[in-house]
N, C-alpha and C. Protein backbone atom coordinates (compact mmCIF):
# COMPACT_ATOMS: atom_id res chain seq x y z
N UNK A 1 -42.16 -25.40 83.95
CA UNK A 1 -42.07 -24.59 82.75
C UNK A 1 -40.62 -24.41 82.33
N UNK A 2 -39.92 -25.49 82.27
CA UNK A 2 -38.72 -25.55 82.07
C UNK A 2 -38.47 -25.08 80.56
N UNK A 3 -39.17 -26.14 79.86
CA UNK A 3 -38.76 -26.09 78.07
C UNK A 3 -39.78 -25.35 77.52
N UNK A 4 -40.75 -24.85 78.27
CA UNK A 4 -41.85 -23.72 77.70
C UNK A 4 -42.04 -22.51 77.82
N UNK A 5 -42.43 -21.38 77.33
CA UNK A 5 -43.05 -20.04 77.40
C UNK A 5 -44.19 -20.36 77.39
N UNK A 6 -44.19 -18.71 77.67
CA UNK A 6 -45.68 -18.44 78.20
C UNK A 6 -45.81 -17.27 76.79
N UNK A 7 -46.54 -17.04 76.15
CA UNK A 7 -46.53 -15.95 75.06
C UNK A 7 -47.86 -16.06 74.64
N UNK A 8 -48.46 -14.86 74.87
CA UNK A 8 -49.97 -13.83 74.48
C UNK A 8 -50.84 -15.08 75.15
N UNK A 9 -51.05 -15.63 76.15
CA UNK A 9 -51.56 -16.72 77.26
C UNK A 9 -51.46 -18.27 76.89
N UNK A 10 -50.96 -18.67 75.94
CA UNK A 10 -50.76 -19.77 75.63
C UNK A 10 -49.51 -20.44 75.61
N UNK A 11 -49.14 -21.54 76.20
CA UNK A 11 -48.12 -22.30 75.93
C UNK A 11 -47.17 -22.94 75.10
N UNK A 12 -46.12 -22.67 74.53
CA UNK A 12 -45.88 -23.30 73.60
C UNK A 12 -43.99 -23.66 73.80
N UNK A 13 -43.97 -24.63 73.18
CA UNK A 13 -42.75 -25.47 72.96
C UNK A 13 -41.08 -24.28 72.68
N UNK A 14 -40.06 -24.03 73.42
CA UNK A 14 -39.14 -24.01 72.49
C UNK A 14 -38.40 -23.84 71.32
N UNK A 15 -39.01 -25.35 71.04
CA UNK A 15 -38.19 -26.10 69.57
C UNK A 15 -39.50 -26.04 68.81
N UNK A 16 -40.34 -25.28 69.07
CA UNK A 16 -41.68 -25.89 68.15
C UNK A 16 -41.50 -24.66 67.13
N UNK A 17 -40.81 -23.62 67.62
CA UNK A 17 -41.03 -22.40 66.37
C UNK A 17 -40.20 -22.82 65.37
N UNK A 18 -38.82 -23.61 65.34
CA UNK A 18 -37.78 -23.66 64.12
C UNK A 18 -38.63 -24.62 63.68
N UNK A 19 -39.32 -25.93 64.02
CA UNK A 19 -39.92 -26.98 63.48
C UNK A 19 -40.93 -25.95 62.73
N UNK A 20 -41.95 -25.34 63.32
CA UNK A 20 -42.79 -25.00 62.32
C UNK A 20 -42.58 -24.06 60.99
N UNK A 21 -41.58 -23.20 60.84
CA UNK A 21 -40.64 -22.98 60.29
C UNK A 21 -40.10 -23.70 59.47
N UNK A 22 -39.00 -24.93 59.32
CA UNK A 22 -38.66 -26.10 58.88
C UNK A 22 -40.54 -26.38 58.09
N UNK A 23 -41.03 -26.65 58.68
CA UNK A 23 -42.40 -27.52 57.98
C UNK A 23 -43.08 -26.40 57.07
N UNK A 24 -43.01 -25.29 57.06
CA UNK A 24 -43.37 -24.31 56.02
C UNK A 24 -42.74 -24.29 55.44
N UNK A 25 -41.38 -24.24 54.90
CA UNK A 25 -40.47 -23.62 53.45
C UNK A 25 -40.31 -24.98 53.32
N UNK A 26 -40.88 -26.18 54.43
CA UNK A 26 -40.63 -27.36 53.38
C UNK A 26 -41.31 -27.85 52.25
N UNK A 27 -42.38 -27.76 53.27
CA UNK A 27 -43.74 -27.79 52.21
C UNK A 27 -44.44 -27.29 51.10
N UNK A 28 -43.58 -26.05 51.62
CA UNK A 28 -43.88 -25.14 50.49
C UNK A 28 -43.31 -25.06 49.20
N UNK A 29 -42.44 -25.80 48.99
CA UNK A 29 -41.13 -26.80 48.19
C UNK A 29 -41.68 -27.63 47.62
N UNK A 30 -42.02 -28.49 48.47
CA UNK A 30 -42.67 -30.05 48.06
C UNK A 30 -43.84 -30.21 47.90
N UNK A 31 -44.68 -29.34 47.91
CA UNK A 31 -46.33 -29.17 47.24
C UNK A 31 -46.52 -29.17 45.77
N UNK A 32 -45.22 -28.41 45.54
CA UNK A 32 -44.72 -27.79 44.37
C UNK A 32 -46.05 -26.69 43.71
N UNK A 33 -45.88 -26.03 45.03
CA UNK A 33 -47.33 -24.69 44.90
C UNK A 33 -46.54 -23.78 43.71
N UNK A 34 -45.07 -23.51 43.68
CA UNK A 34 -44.10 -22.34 43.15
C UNK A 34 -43.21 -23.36 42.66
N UNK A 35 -42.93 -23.32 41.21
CA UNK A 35 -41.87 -23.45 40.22
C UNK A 35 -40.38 -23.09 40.92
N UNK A 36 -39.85 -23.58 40.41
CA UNK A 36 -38.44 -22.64 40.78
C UNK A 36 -38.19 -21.75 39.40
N UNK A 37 -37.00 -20.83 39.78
CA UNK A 37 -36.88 -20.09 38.79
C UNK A 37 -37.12 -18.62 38.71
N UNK A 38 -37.50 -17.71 37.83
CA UNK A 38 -37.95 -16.62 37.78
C UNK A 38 -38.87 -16.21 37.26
N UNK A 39 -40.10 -15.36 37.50
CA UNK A 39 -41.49 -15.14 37.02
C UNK A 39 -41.13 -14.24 35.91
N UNK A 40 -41.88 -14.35 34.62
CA UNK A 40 -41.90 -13.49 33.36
C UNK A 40 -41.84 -11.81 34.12
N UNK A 41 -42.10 -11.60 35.07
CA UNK A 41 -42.61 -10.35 35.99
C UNK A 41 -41.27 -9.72 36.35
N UNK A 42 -40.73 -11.22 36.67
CA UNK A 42 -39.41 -10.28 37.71
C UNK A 42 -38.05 -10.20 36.59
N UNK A 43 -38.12 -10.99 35.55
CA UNK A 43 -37.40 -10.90 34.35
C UNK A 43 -37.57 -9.37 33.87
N UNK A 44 -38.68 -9.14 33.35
CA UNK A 44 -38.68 -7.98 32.61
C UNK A 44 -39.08 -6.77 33.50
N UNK A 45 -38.94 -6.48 34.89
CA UNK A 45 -38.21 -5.84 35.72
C UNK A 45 -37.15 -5.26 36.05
N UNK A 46 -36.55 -6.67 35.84
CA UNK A 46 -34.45 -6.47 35.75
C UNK A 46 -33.83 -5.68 34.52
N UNK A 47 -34.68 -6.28 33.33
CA UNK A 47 -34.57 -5.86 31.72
C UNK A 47 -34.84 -4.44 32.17
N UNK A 48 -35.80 -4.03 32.44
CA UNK A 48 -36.38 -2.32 32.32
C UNK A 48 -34.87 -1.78 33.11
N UNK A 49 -34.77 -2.11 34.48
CA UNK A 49 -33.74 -1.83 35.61
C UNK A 49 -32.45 -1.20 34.16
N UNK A 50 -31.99 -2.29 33.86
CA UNK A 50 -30.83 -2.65 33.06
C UNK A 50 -30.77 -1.50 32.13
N UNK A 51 -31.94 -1.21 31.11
CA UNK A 51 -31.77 -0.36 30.00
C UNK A 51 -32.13 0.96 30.31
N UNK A 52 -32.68 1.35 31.63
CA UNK A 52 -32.62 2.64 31.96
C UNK A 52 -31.22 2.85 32.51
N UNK A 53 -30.32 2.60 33.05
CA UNK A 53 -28.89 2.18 33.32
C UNK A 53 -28.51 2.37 31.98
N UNK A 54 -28.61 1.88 31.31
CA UNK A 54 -27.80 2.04 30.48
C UNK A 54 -28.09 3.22 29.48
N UNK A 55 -29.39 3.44 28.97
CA UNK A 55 -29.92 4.41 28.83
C UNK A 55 -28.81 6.44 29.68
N UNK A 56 -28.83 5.91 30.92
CA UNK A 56 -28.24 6.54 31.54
C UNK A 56 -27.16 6.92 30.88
N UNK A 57 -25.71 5.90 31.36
CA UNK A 57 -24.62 5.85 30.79
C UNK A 57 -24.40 6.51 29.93
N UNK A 58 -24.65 5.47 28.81
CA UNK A 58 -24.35 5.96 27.38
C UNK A 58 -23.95 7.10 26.84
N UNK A 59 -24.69 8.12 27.68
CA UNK A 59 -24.15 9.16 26.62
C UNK A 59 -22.79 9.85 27.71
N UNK A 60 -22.95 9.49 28.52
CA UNK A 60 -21.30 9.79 29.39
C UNK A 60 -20.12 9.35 28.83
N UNK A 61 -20.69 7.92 28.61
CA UNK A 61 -19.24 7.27 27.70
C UNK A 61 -19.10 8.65 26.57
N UNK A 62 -20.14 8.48 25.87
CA UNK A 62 -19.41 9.20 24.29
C UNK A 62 -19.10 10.31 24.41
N UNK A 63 -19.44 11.05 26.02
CA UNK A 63 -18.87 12.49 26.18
C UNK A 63 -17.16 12.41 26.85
N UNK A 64 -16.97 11.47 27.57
CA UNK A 64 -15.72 11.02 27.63
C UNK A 64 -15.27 10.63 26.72
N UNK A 65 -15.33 9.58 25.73
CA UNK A 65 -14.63 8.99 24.50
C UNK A 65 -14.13 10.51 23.70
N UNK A 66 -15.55 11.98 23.19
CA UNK A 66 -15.34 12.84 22.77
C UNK A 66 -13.68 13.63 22.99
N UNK A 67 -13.72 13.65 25.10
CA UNK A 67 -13.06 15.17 25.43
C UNK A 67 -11.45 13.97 25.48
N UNK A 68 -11.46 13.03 25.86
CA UNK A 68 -10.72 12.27 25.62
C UNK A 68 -9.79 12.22 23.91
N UNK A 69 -10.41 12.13 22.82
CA UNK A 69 -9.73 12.62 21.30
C UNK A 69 -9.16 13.84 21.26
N UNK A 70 -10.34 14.70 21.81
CA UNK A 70 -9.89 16.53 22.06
C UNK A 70 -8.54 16.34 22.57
N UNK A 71 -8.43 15.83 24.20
CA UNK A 71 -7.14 16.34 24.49
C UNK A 71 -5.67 15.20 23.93
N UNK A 72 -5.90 14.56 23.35
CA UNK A 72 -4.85 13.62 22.69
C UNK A 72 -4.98 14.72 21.37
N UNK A 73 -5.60 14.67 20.54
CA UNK A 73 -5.24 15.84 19.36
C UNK A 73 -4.77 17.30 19.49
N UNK A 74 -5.37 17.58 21.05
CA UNK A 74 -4.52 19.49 21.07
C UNK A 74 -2.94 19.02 21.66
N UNK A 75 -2.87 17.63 22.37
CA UNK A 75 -1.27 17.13 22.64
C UNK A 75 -0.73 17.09 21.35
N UNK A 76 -1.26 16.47 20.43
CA UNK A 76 -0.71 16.26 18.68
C UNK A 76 -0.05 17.82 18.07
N UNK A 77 -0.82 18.50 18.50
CA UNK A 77 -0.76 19.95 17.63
C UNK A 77 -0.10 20.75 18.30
N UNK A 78 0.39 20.31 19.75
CA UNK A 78 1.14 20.79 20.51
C UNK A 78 2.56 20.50 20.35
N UNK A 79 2.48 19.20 19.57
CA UNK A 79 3.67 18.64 19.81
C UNK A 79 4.14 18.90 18.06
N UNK A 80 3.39 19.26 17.51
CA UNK A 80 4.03 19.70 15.95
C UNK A 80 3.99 21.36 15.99
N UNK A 81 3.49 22.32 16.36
CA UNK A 81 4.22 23.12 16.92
C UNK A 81 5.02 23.65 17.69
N UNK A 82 5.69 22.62 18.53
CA UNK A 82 7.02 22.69 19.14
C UNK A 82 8.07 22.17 18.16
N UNK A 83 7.95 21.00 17.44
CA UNK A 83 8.58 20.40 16.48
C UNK A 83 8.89 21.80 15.18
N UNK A 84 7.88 22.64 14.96
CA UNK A 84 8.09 23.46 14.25
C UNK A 84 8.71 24.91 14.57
N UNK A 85 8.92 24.82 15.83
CA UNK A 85 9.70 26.20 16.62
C UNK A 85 11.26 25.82 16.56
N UNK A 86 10.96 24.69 17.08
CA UNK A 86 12.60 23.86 16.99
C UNK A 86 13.05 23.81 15.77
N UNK A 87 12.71 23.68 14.86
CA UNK A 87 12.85 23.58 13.13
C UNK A 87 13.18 24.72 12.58
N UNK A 88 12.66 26.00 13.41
CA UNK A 88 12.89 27.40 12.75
C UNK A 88 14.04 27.81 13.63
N UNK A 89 14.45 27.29 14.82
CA UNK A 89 15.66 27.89 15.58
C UNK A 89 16.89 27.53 15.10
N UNK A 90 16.85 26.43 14.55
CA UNK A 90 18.00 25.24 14.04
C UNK A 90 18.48 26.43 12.80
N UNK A 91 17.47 25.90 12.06
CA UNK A 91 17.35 26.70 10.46
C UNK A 91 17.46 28.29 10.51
N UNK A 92 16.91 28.89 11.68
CA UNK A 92 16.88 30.42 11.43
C UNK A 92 15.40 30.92 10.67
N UNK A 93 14.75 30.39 10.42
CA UNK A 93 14.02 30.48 9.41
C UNK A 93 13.07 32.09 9.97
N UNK A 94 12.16 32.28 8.85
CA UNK A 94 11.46 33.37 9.56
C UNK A 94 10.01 33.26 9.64
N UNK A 95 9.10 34.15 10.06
CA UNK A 95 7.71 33.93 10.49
C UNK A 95 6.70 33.76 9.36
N UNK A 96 7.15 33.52 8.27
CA UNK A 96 6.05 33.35 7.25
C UNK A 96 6.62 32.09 6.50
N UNK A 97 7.57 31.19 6.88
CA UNK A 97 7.74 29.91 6.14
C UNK A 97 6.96 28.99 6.91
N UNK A 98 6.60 27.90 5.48
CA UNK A 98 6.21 26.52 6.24
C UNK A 98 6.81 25.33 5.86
N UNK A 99 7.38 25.00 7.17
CA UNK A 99 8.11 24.17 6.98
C UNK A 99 7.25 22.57 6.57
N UNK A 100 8.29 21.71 5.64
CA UNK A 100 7.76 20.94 5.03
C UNK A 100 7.27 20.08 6.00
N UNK A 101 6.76 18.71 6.00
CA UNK A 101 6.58 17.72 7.04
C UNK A 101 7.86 16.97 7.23
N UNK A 102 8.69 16.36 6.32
CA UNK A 102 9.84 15.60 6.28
C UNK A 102 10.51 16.63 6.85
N UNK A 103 10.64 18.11 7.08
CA UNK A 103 11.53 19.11 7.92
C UNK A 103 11.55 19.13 9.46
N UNK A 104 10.33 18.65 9.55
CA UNK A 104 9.62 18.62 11.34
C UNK A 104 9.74 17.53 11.86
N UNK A 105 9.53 16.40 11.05
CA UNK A 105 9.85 15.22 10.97
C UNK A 105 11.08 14.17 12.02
N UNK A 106 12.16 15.02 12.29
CA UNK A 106 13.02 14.69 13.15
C UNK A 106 12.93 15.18 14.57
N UNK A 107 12.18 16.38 14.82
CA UNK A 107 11.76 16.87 15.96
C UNK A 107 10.51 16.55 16.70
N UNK A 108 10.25 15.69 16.03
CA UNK A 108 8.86 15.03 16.77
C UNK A 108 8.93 13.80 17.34
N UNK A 109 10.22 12.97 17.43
CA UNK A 109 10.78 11.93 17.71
C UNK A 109 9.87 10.86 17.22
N UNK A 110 9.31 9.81 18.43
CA UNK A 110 9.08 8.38 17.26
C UNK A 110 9.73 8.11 16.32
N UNK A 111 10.59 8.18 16.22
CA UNK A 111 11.40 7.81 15.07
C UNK A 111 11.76 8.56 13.90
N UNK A 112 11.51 9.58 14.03
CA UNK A 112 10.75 10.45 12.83
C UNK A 112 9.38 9.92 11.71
N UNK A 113 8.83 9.47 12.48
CA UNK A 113 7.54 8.63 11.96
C UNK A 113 6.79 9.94 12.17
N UNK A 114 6.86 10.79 11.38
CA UNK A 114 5.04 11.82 11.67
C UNK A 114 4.52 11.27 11.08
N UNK A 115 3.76 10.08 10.11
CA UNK A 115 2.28 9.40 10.15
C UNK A 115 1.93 8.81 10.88
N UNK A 116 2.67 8.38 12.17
CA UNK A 116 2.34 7.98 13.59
C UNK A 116 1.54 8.96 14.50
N UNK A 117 1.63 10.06 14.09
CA UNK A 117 0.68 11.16 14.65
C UNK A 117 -0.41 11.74 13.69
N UNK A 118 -1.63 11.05 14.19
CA UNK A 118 -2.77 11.76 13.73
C UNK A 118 -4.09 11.87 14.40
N UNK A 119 -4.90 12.39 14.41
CA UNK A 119 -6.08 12.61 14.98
C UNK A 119 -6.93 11.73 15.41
N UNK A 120 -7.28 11.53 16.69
CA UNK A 120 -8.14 9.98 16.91
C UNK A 120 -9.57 10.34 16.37
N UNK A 121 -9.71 11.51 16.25
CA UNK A 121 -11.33 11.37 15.75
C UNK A 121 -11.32 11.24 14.19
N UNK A 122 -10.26 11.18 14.00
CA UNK A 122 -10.27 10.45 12.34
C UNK A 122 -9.90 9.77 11.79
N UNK A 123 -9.63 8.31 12.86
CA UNK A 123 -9.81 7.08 12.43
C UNK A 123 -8.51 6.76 11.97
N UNK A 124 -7.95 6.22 10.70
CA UNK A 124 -7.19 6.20 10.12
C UNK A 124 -6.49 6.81 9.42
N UNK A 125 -6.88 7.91 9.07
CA UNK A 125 -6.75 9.20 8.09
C UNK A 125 -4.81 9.53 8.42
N UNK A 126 -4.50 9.66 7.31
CA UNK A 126 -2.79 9.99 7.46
C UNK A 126 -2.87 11.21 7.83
N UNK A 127 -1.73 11.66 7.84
CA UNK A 127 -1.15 13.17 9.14
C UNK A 127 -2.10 14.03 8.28
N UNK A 128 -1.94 13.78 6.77
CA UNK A 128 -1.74 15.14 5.89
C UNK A 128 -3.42 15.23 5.88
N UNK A 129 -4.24 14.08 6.00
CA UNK A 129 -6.16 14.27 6.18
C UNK A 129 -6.16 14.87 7.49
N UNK A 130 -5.23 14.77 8.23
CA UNK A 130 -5.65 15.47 10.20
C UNK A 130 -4.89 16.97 10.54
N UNK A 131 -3.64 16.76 9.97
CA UNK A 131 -3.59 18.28 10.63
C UNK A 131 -2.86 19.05 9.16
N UNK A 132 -3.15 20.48 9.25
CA UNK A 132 -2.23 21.69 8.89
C UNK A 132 -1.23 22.23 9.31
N UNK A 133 -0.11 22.26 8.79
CA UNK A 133 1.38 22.77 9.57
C UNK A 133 1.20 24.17 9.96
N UNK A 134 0.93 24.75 8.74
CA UNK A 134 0.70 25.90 8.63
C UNK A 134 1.98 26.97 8.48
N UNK A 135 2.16 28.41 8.65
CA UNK A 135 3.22 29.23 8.27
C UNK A 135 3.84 28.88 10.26
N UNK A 136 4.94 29.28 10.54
CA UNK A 136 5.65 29.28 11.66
C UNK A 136 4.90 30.38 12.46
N UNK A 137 4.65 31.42 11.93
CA UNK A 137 3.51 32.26 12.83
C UNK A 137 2.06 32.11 13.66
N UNK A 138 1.80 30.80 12.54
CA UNK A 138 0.40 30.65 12.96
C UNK A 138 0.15 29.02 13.33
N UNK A 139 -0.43 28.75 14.79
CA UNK A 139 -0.34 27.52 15.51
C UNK A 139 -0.97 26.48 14.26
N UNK A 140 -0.40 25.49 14.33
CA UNK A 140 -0.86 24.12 13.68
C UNK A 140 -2.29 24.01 13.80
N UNK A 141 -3.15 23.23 12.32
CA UNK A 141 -5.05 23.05 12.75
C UNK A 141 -4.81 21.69 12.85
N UNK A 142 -5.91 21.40 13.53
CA UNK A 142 -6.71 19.96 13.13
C UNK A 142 -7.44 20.09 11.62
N UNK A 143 -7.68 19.56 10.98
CA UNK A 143 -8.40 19.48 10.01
C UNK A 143 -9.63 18.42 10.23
N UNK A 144 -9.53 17.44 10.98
CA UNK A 144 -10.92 16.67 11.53
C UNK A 144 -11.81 17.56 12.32
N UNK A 145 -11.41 18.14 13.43
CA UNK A 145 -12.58 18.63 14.11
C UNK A 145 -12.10 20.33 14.63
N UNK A 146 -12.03 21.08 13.62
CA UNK A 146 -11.11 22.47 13.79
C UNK A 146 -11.83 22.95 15.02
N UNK A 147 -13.14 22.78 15.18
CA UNK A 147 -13.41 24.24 16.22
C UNK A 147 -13.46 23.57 17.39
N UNK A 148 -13.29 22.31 18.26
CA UNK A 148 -12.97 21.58 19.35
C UNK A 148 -11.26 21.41 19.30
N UNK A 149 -11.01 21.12 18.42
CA UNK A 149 -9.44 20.68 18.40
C UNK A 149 -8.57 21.36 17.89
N UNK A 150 -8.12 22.45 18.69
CA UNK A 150 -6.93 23.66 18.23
C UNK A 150 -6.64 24.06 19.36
N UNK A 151 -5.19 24.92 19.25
CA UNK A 151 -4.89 25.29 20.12
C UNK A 151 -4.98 27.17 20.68
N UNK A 152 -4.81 27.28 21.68
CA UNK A 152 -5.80 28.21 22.39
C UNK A 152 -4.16 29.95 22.21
């Protein structure tokens, strides 16, 4: 019983389990019982898988894309009411002027480009469609999305 077992009282070979093995997934190939490929079944399985996933997602993105504009526009309004504190220290000015845009304009750096600053939730819209300067007393608005995007 050199090259044999003994298993549940019968004798058998070794090498006979990989052969029989080998002779099933061969055959089972070359009968051509099964197509290759994927069954209409297991396709629209994956499809369902996929759009509940995504289903999922989706609305995470647009709640990120949302708080994401928020805090780039309260940085915007942050940064033109500092531009406008600096503008009134220079000048002296007092708590009920508003200073022009071309006045703030140098304190906001970029170049003095303020139409380079505007609101991402409004697309293209120039400074003067996105924000309000307002008097030196009272913090800068958004004008796209006032009651998310102002400062506190």
């Amino acid at each position: 019983m050199l090259s044999s077992d003994v298993v549940g009282g019968a004798e058998r070979s070794q090498s006979a389990a990989p052969r029989l093995f080998r002779e099933r997934v061969c055959n089972r190939s070359a009968s051509g019982n099964r197509a290759h490929g994927f069954t209409l079944l297991e396709v629209m399985v994956v499809l369902a898988i996929i759009g509940v996933l995504a289903a999922i997602s989706v609305p995470s993105f647009v709640r990120a894309r949302a708080r994401g504009q928020q805090s780039a526009c309260i940085t915007n309004l942050r940064q033109i009411d500092w531009a406008k504190q600096q503008w009134a220290l220079e000048t002296r000015a007092s708590g009920t002027v508003v200073p022009a845009k071309a006045q703030i304009a140098p304190y906001l750096g970029r170049s003095g480009n303020i139409e380079a600053i505007v609101c991402p939730a409004g697309g293209d819209k120039p400074f003067d469609d996105c924000y309000s300067i307002n008097s030196l007393g009272e913090v800068p608005t958004c004008k796209i999305e006032p009651k998310y995007h102002s400062l506190e």
